[in-house]
C-alpha atoms as a PDB file:
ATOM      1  CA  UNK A   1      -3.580  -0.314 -26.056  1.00  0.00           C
ATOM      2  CA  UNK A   2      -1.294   2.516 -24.762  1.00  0.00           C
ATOM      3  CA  UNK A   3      -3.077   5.689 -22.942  1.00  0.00           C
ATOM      4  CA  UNK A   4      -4.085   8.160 -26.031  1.00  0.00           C
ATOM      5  CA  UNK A   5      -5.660   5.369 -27.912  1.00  0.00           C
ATOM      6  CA  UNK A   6      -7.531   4.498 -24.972  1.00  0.00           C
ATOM      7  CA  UNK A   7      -8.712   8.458 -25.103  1.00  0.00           C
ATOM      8  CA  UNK A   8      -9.725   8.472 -28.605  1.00  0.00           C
ATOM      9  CA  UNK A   9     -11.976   5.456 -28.695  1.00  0.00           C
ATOM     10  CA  UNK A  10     -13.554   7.066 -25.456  1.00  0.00           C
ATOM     11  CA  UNK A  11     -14.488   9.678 -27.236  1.00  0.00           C
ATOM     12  CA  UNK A  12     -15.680   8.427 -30.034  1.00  0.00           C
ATOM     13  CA  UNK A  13     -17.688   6.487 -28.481  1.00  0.00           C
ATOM     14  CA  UNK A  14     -19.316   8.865 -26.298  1.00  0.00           C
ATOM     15  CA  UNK A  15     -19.657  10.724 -29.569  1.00  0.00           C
ATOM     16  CA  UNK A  16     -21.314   7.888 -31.341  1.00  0.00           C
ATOM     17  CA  UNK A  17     -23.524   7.995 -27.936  1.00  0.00           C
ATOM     18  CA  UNK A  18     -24.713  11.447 -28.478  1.00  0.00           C
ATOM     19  CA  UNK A  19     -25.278  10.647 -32.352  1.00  0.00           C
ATOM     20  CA  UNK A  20     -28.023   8.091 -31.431  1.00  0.00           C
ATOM     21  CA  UNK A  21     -29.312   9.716 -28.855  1.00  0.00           C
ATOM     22  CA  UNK A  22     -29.723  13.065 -31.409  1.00  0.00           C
ATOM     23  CA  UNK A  23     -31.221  10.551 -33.970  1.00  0.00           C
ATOM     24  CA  UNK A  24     -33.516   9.174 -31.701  1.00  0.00           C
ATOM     25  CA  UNK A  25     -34.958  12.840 -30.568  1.00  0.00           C
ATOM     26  CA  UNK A  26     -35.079  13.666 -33.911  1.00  0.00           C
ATOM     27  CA  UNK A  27     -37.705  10.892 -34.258  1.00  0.00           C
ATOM     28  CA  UNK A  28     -39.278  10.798 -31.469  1.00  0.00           C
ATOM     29  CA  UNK A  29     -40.263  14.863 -32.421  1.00  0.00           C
ATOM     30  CA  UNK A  30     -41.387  13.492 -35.488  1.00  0.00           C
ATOM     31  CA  UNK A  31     -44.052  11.005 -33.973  1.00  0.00           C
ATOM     32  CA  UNK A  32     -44.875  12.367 -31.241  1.00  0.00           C
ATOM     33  CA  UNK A  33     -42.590  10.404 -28.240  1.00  0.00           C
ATOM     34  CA  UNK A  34     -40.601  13.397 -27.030  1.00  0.00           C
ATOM     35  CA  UNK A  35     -41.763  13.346 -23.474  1.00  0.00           C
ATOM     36  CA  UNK A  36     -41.133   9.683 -22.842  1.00  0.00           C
ATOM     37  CA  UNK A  37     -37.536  10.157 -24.927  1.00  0.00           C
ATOM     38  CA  UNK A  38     -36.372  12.892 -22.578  1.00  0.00           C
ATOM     39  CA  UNK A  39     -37.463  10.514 -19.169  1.00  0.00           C
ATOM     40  CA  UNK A  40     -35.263   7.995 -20.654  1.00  0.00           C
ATOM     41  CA  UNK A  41     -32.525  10.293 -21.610  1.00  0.00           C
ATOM     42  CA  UNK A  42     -31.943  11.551 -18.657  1.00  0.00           C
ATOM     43  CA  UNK A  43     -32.487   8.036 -17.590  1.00  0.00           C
ATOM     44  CA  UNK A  44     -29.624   6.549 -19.240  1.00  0.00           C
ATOM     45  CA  UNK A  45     -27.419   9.685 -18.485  1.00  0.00           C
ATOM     46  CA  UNK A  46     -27.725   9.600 -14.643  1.00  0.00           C
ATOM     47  CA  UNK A  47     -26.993   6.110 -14.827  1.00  0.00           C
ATOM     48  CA  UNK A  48     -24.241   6.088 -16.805  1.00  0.00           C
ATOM     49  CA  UNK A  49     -23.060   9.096 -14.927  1.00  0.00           C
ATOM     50  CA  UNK A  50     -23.248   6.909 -11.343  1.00  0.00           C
ATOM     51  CA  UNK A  51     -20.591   4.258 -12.729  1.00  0.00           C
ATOM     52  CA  UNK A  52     -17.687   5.859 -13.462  1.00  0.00           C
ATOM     53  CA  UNK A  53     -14.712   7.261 -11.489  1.00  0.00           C
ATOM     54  CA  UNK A  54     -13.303  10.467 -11.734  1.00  0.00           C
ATOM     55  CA  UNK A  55      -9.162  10.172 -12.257  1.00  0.00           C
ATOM     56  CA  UNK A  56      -8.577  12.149  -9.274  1.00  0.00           C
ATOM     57  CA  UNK A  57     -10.689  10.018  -6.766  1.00  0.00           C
ATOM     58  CA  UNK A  58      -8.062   6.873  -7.925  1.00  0.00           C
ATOM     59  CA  UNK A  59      -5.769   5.672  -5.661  1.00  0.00           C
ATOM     60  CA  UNK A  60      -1.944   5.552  -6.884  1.00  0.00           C
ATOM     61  CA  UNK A  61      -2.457   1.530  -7.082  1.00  0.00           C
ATOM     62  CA  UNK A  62      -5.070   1.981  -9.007  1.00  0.00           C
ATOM     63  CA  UNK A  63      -3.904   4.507 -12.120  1.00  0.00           C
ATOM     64  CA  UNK A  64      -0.725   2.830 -11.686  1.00  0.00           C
ATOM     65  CA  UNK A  65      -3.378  -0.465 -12.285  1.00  0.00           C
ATOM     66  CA  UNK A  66      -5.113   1.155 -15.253  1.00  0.00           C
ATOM     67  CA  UNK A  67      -1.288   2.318 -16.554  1.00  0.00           C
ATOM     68  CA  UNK A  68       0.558  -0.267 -16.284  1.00  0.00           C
ATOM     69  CA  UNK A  69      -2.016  -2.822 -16.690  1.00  0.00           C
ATOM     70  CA  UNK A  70      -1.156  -5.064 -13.617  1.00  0.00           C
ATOM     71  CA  UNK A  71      -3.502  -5.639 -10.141  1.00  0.00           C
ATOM     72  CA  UNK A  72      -4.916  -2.700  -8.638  1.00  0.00           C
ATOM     73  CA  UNK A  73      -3.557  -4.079  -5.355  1.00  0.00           C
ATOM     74  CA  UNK A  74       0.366  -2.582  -6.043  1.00  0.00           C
ATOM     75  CA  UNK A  75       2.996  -1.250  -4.213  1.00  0.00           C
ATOM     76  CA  UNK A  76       3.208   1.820  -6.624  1.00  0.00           C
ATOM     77  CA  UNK A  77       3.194   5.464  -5.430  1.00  0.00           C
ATOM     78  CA  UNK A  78       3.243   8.348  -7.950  1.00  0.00           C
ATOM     79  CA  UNK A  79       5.168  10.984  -6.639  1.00  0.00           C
ATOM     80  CA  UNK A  80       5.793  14.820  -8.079  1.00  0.00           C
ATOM     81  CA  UNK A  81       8.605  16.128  -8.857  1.00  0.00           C
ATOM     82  CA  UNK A  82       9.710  18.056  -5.813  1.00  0.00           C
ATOM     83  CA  UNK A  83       9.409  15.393  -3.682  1.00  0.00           C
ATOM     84  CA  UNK A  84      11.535  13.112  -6.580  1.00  0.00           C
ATOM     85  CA  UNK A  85      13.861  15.836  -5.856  1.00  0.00           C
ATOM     86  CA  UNK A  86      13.382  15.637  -2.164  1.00  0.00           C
ATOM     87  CA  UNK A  87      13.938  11.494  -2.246  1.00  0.00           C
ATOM     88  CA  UNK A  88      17.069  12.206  -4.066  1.00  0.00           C
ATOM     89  CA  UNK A  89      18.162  15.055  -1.879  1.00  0.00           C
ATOM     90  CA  UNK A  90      17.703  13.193   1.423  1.00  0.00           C
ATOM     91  CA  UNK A  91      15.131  10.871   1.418  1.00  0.00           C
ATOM     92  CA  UNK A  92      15.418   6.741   0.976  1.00  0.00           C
ATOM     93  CA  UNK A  93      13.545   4.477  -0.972  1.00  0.00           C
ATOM     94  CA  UNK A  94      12.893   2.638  -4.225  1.00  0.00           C
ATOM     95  CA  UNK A  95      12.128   5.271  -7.778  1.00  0.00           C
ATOM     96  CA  UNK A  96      11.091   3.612 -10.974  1.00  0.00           C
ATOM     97  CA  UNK A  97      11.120   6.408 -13.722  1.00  0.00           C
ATOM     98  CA  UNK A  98       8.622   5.009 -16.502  1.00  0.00           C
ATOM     99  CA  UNK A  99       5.873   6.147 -19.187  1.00  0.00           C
ATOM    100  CA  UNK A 100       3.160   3.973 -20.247  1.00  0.00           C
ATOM    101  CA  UNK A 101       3.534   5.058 -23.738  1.00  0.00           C
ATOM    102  CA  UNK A 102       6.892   3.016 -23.885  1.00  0.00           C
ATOM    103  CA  UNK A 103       6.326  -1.395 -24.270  1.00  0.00           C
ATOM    104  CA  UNK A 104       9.675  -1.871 -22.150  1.00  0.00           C
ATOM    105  CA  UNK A 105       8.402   0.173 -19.479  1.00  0.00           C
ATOM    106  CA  UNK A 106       4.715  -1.484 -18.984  1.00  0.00           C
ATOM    107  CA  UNK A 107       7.171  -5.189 -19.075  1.00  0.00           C
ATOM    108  CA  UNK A 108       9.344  -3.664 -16.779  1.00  0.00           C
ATOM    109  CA  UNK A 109       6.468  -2.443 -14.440  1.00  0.00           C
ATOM    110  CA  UNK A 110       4.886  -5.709 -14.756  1.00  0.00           C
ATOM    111  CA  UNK A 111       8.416  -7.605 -13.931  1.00  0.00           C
ATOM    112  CA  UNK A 112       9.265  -5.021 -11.043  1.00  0.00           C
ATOM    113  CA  UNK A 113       5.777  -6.077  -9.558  1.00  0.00           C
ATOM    114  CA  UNK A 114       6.446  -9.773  -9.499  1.00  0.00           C
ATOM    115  CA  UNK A 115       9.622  -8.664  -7.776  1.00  0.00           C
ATOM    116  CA  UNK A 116       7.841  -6.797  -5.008  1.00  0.00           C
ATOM    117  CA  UNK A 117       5.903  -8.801  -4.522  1.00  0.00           C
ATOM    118  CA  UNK A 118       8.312 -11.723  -3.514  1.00  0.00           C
ATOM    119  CA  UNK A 119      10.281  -9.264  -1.029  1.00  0.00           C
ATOM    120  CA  UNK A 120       9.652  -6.865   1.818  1.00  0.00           C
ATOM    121  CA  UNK A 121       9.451  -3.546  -0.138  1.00  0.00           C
ATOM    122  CA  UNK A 122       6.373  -1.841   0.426  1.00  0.00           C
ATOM    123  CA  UNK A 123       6.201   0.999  -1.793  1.00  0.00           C
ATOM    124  CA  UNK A 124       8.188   1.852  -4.890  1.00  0.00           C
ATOM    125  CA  UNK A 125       7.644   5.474  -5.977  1.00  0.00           C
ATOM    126  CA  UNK A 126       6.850   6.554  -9.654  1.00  0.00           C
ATOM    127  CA  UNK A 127       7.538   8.877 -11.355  1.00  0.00           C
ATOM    128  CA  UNK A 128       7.157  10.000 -15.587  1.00  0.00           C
ATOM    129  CA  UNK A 129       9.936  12.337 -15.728  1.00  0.00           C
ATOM    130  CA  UNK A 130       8.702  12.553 -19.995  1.00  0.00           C
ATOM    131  CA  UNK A 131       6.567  15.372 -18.352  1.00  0.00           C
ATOM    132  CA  UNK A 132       8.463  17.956 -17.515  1.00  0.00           C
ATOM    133  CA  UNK A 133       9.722  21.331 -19.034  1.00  0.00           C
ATOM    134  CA  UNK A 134      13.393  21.031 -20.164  1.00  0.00           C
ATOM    135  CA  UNK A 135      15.095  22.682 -17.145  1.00  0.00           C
ATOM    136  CA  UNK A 136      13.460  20.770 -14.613  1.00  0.00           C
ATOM    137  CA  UNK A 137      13.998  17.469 -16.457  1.00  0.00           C
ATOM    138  CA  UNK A 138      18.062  18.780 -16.832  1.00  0.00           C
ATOM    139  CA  UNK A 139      17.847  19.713 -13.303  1.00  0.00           C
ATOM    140  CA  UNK A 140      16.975  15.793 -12.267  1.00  0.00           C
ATOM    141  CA  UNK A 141      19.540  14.632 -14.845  1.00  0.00           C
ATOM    142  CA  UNK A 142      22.451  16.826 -12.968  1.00  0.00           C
ATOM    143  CA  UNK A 143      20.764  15.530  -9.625  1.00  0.00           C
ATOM    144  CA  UNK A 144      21.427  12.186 -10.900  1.00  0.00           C
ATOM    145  CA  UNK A 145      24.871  12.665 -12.049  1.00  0.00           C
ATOM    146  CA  UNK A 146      25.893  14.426  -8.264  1.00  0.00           C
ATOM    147  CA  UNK A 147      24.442  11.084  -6.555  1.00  0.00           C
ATOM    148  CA  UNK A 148      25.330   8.198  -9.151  1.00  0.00           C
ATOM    149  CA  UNK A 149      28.686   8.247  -9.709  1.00  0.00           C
ATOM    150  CA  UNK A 150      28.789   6.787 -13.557  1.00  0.00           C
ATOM    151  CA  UNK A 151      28.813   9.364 -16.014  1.00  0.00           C
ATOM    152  CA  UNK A 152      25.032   9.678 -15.546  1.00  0.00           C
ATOM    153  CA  UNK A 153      23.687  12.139 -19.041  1.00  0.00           C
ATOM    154  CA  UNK A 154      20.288  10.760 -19.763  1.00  0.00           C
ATOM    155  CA  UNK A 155      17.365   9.394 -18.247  1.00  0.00           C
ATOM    156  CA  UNK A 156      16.366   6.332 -20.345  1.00  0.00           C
ATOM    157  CA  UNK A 157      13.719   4.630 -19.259  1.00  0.00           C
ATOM    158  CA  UNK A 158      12.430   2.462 -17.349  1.00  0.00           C
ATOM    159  CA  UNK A 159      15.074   2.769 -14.690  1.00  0.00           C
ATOM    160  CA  UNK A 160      15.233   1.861 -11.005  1.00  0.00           C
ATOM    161  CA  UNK A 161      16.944   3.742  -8.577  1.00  0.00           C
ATOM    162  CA  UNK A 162      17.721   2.659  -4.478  1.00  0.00           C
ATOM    163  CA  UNK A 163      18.328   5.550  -2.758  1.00  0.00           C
ATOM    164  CA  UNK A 164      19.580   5.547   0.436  1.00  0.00           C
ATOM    165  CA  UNK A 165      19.674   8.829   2.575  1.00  0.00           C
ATOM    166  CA  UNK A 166      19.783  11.065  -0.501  1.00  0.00           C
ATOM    167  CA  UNK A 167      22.427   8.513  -2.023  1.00  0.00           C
ATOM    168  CA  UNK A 168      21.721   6.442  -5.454  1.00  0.00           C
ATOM    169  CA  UNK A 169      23.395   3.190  -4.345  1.00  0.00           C
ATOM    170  CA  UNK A 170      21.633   1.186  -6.833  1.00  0.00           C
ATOM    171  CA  UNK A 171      20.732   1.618 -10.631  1.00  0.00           C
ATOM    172  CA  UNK A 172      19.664   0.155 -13.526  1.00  0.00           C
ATOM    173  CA  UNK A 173      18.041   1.012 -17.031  1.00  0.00           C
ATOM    174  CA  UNK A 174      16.676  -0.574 -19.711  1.00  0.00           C
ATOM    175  CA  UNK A 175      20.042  -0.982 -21.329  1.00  0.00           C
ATOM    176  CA  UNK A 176      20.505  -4.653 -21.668  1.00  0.00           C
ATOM    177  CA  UNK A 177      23.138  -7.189 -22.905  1.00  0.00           C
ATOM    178  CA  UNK A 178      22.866  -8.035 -26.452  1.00  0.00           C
ATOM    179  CA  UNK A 179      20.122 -10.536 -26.775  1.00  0.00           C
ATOM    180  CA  UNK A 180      17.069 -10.583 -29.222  1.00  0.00           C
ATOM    181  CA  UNK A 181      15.321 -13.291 -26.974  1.00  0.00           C
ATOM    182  CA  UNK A 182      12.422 -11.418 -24.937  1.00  0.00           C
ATOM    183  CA  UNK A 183      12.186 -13.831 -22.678  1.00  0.00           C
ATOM    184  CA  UNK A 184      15.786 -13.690 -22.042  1.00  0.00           C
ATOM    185  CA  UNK A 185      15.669 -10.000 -21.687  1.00  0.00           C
ATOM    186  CA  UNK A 186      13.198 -10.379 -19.236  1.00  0.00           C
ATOM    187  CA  UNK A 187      14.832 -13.069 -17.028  1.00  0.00           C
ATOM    188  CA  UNK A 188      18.436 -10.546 -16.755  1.00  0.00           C
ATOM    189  CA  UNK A 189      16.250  -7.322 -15.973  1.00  0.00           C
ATOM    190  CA  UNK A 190      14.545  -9.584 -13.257  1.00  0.00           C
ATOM    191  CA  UNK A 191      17.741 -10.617 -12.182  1.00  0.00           C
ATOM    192  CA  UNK A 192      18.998  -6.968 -11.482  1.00  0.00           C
ATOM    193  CA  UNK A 193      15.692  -5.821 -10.133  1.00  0.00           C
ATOM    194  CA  UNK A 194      16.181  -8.933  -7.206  1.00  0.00           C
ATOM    195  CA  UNK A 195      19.716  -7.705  -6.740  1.00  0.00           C
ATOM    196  CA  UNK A 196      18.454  -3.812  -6.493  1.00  0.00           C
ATOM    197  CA  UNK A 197      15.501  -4.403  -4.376  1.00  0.00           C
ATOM    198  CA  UNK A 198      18.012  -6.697  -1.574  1.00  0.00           C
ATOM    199  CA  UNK A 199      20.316  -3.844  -1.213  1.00  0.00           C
END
């Protein structure tokens, strides 16, 4: 279940919450229980209140976790985009570009993990570059093209960059050969994630 799906049956479900808890008032008013209705009202809200996380006290792992639906224990680091630009300009390291909305992507997360996790990479940086305005997104597409010397017009995603000192020396997208088995697809994207990740 991608991220806006998740959203919706949140809410209605904290709507459907409310609904009882409005039907329930309205009959406890009508015999008599109000007192002992609000106690366990605010009861039940404090409670529920106490278990859940706020998004911003996550750790990258662990959106990344919720996301991308692998263990919470990952190498994954969101970054912004000035400091995509900065890792690009200067900086070294591993970049998946990726958006849970897409299938490919969440395989390919799940398939860059098992990678990772079989090598000596500690963090791989993330980044959604779906979210930004048009010039900043055509701004990292030109970025690309000056470091990655193939023609580079479009960022389709997933892709993995290696960057080394500002340098792309290692790419790859989700443009695979022609094959309609998954599991096939799957084993060649491995493949060139091994190869990337051992540069």
């Amino acid at each position: 279940m991608d991220n806006k799906k998740k959203a919706m049956a949140f809410f209605f479900c904290v709507l459907y919450f409310f609904y009882l808890i409005f039907i329930i008032l309205l009959i406890g008013v009508e015999r008599g229980f109000m007192k002992k209705l609000i106690i366990l009202l605010i009861c039940c809200l404090l409670l529920s209140g106490c278990s859940i996380k706020k998004t911003e006290e996550l750790s990258s792992a662990e959106k990344f976790s919720i996301e991308y639906s692998i263990d919470a224990d990952n190498p994954f680091e969101y970054i912004v985009y000035s400091e995509v630009y900065d890792l690009l300009s200067d900086g070294s390291g591993v970049l998946f570009l990726g958006n849970s909305d897409c299938e490919w992507c969440i395989e390919s997360a799940k398939i860059l993990y098992d990678v990772v996790l079989d090598s000596e990479l500690d963090v791989v940086y993330y980044f959604n570059p779906n979210n930004l305005g048009s010039k900043k997104y055509k701004d990292l597409v030109n970025l690309i093209d000056e470091k990655y010397s193939d023609d580079f017009t479009d960022i389709k995603l997933p892709s993995l960059l290696v960057i080394k000192d500002g340098n792309i020396i290692g790419y790859t997208d989700y443009s695979l050969e022609n094959s309609d088995d998954l599991d096939n697809k799957k084993a060649i994207l491995k493949n060139k994630y091994i190869r990337l990740i051992n540069m």
